[in-house]
Protein backbone atom coordinates (compact mmCIF):
# COMPACT_ATOMS: atom_id res chain seq x y z
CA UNK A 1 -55.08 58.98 25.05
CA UNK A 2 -52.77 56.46 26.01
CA UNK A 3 -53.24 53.01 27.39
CA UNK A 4 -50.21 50.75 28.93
CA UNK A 5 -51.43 46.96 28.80
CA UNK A 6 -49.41 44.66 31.13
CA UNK A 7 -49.43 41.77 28.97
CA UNK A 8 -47.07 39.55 26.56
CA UNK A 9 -47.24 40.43 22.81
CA UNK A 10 -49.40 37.99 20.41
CA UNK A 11 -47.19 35.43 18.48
CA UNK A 12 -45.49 37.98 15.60
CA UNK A 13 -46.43 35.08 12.99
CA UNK A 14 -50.25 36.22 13.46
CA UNK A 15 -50.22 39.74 12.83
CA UNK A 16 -51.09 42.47 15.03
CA UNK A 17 -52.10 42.26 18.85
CA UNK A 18 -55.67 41.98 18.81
CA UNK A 19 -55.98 44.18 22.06
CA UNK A 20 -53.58 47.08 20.82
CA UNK A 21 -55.74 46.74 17.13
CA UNK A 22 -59.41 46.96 19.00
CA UNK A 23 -57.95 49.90 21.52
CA UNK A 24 -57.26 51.71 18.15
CA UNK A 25 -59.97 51.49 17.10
CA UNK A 26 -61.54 53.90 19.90
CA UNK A 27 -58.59 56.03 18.99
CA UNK A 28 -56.00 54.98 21.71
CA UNK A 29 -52.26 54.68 21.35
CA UNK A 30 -52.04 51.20 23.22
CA UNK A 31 -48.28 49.94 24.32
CA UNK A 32 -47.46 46.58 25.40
CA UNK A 33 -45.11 45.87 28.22
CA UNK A 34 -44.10 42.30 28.76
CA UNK A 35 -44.64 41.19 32.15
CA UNK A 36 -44.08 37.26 32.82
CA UNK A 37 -41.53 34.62 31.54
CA UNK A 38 -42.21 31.10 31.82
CA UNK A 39 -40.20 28.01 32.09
CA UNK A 40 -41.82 25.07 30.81
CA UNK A 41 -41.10 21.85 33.33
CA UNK A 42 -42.39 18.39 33.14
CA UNK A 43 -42.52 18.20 29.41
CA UNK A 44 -41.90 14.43 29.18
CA UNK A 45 -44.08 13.62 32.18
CA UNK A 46 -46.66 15.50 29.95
CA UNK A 47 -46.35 13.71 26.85
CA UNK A 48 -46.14 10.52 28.72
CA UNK A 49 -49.39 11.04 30.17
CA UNK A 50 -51.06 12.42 27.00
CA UNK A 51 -49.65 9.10 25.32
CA UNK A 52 -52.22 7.15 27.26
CA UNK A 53 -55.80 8.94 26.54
CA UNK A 54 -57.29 5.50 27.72
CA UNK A 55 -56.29 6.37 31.25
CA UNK A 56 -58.28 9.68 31.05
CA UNK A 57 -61.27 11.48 30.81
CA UNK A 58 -60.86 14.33 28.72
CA UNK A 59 -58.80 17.34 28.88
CA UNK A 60 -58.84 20.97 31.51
CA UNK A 61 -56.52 24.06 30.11
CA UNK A 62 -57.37 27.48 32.09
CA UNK A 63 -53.85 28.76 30.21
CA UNK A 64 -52.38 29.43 26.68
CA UNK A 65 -49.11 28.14 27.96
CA UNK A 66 -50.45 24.77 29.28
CA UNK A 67 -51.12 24.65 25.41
CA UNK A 68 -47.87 25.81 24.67
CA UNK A 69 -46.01 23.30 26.90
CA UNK A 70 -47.80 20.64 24.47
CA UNK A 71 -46.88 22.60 21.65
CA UNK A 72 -42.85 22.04 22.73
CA UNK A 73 -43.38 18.21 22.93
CA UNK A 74 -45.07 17.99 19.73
CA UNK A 75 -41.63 19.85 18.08
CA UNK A 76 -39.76 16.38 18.73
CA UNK A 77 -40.63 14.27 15.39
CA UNK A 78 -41.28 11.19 17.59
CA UNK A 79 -44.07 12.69 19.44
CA UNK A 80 -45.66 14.45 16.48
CA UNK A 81 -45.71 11.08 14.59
CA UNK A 82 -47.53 9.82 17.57
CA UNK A 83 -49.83 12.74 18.10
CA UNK A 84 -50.48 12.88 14.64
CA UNK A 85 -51.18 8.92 13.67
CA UNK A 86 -53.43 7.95 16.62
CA UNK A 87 -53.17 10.17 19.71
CA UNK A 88 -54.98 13.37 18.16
CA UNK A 89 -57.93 11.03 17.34
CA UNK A 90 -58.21 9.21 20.59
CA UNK A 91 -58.29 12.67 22.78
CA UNK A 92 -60.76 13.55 20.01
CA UNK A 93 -63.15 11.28 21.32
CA UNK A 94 -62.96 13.14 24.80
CA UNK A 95 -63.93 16.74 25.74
CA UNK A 96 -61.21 19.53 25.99
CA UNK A 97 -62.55 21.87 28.11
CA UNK A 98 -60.87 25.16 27.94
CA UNK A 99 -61.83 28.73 30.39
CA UNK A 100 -61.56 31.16 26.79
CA UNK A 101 -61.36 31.67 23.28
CA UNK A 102 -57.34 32.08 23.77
CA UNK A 103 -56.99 29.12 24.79
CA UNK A 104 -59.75 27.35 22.66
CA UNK A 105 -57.18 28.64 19.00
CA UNK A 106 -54.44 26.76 20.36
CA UNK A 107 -56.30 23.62 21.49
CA UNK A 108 -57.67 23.90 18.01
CA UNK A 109 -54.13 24.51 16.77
CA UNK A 110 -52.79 20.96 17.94
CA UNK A 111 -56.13 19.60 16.56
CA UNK A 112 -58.52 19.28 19.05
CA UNK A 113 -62.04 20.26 19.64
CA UNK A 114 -62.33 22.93 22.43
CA UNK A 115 -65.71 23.27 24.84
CA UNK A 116 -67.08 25.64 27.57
CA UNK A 117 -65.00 29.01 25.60
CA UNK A 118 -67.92 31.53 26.58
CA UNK A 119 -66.84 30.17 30.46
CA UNK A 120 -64.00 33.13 30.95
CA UNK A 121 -63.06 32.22 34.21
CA UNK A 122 -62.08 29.37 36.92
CA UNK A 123 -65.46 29.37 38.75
CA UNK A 124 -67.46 29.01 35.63
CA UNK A 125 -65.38 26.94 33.73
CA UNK A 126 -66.07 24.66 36.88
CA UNK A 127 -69.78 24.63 36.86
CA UNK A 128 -69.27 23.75 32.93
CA UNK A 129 -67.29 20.54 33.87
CA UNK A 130 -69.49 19.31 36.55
CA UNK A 131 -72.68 19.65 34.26
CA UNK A 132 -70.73 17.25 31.99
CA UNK A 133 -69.24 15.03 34.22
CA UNK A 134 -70.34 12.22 36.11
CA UNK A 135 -68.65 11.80 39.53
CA UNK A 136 -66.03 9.20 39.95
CA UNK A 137 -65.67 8.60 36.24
CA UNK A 138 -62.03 8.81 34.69
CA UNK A 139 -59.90 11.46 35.69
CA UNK A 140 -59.81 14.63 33.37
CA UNK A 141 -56.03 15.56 32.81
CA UNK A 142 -55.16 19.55 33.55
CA UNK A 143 -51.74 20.18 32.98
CA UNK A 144 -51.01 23.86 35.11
CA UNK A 145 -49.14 26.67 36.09
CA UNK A 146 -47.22 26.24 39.78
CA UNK A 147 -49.49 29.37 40.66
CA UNK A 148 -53.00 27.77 39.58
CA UNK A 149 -56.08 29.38 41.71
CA UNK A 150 -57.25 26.22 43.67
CA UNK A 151 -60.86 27.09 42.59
CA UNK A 152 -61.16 24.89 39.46
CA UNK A 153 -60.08 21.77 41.31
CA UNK A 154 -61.77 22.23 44.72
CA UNK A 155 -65.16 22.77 42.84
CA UNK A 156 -64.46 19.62 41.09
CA UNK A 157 -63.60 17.23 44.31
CA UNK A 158 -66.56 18.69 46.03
CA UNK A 159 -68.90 17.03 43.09
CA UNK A 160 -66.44 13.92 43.01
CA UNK A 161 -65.22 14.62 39.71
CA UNK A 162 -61.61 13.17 39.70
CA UNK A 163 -59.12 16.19 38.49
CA UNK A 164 -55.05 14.80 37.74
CA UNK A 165 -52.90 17.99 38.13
CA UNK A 166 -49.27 18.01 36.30
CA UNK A 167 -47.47 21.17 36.62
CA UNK A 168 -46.05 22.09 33.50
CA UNK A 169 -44.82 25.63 33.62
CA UNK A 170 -43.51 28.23 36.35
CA UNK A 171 -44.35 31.64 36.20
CA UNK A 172 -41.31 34.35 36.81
CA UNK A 173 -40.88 38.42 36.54
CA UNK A 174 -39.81 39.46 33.04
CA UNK A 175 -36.42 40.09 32.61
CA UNK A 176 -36.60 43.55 31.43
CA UNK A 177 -40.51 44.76 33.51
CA UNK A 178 -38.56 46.89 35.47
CA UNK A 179 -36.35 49.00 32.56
CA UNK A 180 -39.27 48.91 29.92
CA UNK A 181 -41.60 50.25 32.51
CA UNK A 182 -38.89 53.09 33.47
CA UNK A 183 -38.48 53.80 29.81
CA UNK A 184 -41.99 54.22 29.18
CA UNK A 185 -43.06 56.68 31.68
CA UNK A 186 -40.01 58.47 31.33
CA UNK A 187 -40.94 58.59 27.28
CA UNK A 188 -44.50 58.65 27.12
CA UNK A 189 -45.60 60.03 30.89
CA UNK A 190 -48.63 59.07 32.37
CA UNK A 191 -51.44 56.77 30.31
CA UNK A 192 -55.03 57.37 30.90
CA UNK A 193 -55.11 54.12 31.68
CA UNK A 194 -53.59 50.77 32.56
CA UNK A 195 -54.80 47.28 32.08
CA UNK A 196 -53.81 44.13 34.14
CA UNK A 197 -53.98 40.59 32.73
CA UNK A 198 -52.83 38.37 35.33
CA UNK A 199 -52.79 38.31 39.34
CA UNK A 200 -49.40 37.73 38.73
CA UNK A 201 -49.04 40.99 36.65
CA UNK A 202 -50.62 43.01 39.79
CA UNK A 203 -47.89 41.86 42.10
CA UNK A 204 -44.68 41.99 39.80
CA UNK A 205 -45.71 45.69 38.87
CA UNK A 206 -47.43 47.47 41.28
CA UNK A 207 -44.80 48.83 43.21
CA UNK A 208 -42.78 50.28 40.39
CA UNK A 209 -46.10 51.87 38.58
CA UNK A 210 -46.53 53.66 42.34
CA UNK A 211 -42.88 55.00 42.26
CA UNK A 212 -43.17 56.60 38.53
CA UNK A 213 -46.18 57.65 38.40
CA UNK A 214 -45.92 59.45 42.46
CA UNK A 215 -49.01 61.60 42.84
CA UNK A 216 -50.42 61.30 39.28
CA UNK A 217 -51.49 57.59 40.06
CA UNK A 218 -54.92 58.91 41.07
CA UNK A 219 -55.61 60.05 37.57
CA UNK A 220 -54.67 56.61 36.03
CA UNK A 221 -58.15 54.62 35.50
CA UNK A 222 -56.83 50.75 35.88
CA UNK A 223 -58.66 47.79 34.07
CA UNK A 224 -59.14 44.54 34.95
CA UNK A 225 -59.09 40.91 32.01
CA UNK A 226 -61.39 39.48 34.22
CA UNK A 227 -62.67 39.15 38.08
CA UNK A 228 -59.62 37.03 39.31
CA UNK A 229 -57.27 40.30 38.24
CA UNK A 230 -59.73 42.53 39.27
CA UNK A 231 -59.74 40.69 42.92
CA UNK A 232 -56.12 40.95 43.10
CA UNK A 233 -55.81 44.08 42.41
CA UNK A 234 -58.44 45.36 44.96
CA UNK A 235 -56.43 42.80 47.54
CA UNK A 236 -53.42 45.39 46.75
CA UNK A 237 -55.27 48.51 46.63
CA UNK A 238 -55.86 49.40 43.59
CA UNK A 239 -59.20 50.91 42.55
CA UNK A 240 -60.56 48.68 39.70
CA UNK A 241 -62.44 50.99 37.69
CA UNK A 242 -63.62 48.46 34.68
CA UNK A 243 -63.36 44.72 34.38
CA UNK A 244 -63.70 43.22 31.23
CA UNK A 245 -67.33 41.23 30.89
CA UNK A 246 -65.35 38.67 29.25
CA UNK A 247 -61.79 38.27 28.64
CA UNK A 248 -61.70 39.54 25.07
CA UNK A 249 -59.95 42.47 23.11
CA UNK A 250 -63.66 43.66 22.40
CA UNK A 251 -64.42 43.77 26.10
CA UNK A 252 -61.58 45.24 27.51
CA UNK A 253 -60.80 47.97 25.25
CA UNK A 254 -65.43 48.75 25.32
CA UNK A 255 -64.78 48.84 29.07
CA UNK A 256 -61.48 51.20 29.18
CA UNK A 257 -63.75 53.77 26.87
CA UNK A 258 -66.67 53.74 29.30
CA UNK A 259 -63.92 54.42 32.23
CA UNK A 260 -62.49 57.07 30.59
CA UNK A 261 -65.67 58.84 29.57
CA UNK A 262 -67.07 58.82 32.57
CA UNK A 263 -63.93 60.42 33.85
CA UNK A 264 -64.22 63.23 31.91
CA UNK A 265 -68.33 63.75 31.89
């Protein structure tokens, strides 16, 4: 059976995707469609801000690219001299608080020591923080998307726990979504089943996924990362019929099988 995932590949310098690997392992043929761009903004506002650690209280990423957009600084030889002789060290001595264990590799990657990984979401990532926190200590840096969920930093202000937003990326349709979805219905027809990985995903795709597949949509089971997907997709009308437990390859492709056997009990 086949399985469309909504999702941009894993880096090609680390071997397979992890999601299409696990999926094939229940014996599905899983294809990846790129969904989202991203233009990284704000890059030496970051690194301005991450060259005083003294100012702050630790770290907030709820997205790989927020790691990626310190990743691009860190390419300029100044800043990785910096990073790498003091920097690193000081934010070492502060928590880095991250929503999963995507985002935990790359804070690890830059050299930093993730915490709250089992969180998977927002809301809980939240409740993590504010167990941790003191109110009106230093302010915990959390360098965004322009389309952050407001949940994260209302939960903090409500406990008093200073949050100091810096937008660092915006998010954008795919270039190609609407051709590489055409081609892949028209080549492989219908999949069992589809998986979302981003509100964002929901929105830019929907619309074409009703045109191509026409009355066959009812057969398609769709699949949810997590519960912020899962809510927008039921927001647009689509019937959820798994959502991952948490927001792993493991997870997703455990919950797609259950979907799809129940389907055909």
């Amino acid at each position: 059976m086949k399985v469309l995932l909504l999702k941009d590949p894993k880096d090609k310098d680390s071997g397979p995707d992890p999601y299409i690997k696990e999926l094939g392992l229940y014996g599905f043929e899983a294809t990846l469609i790129p969904v989202l761009s991203f233009e990284f903004i704000s890059l030496e506002r970051l690194f301005e801000k991450l060259s005083h650690p003294e100012c702050y209280g630790g770290l907030v990423f709820t997205s790989p690219r927020a790691l990626e957009a310190i990743k691009i600084c860190l390419k300029e030889n100044s800043n990785n001299d910096a990073w790498s002789k003091s920097l690193k060290q000081r934010w070492n001595t502060k928590p880095a608080y991250v929503v999963g264990k995507a985002t935990a590799s790359l804070v690890e990657e830059i050299g930093l020591t993730p915490q709250g990984e089992k969180s998977g979401n927002a809301e809980k990532l939240a409740e993590y923080i504010c167990s941790r926190e003191k109110p009106n200590s230093s302010a915990l840096l959390f360098p965004c998307g322009a389309l952050k969920r407001e949940v994260l930093p209302t939960v903090l202000r409500e406990k008093g726990i200073p949050l100091e937003s810096l937008t660092v990326y915006q998010t954008t349709q795919h270039t190609d979504l609407q051709e590489s979805l055409s081609s892949y219905f028209s080549q492989q027809g219908i999949p069992a089943s589809i998986a979302f990985f981003s509100p964002s995903g929901v929105r830019f795709c929907l619309q074409h996924i009703q045109k191509l597949s026409g009355d066959f949509i009812n057969h398609i089971k769709f699949a949810a990362i997590g519960p912020t997907t899962a809510e927008a997709m039921e927001a647009a009308g689509i019937p959820v019929s798994c959502t991952a437990e948490n927001p792993t390859p493991q997870d997703l492709a455990a919950g797609i099988q259950k979907a799809l056997q129940l389907q055909n009990c």
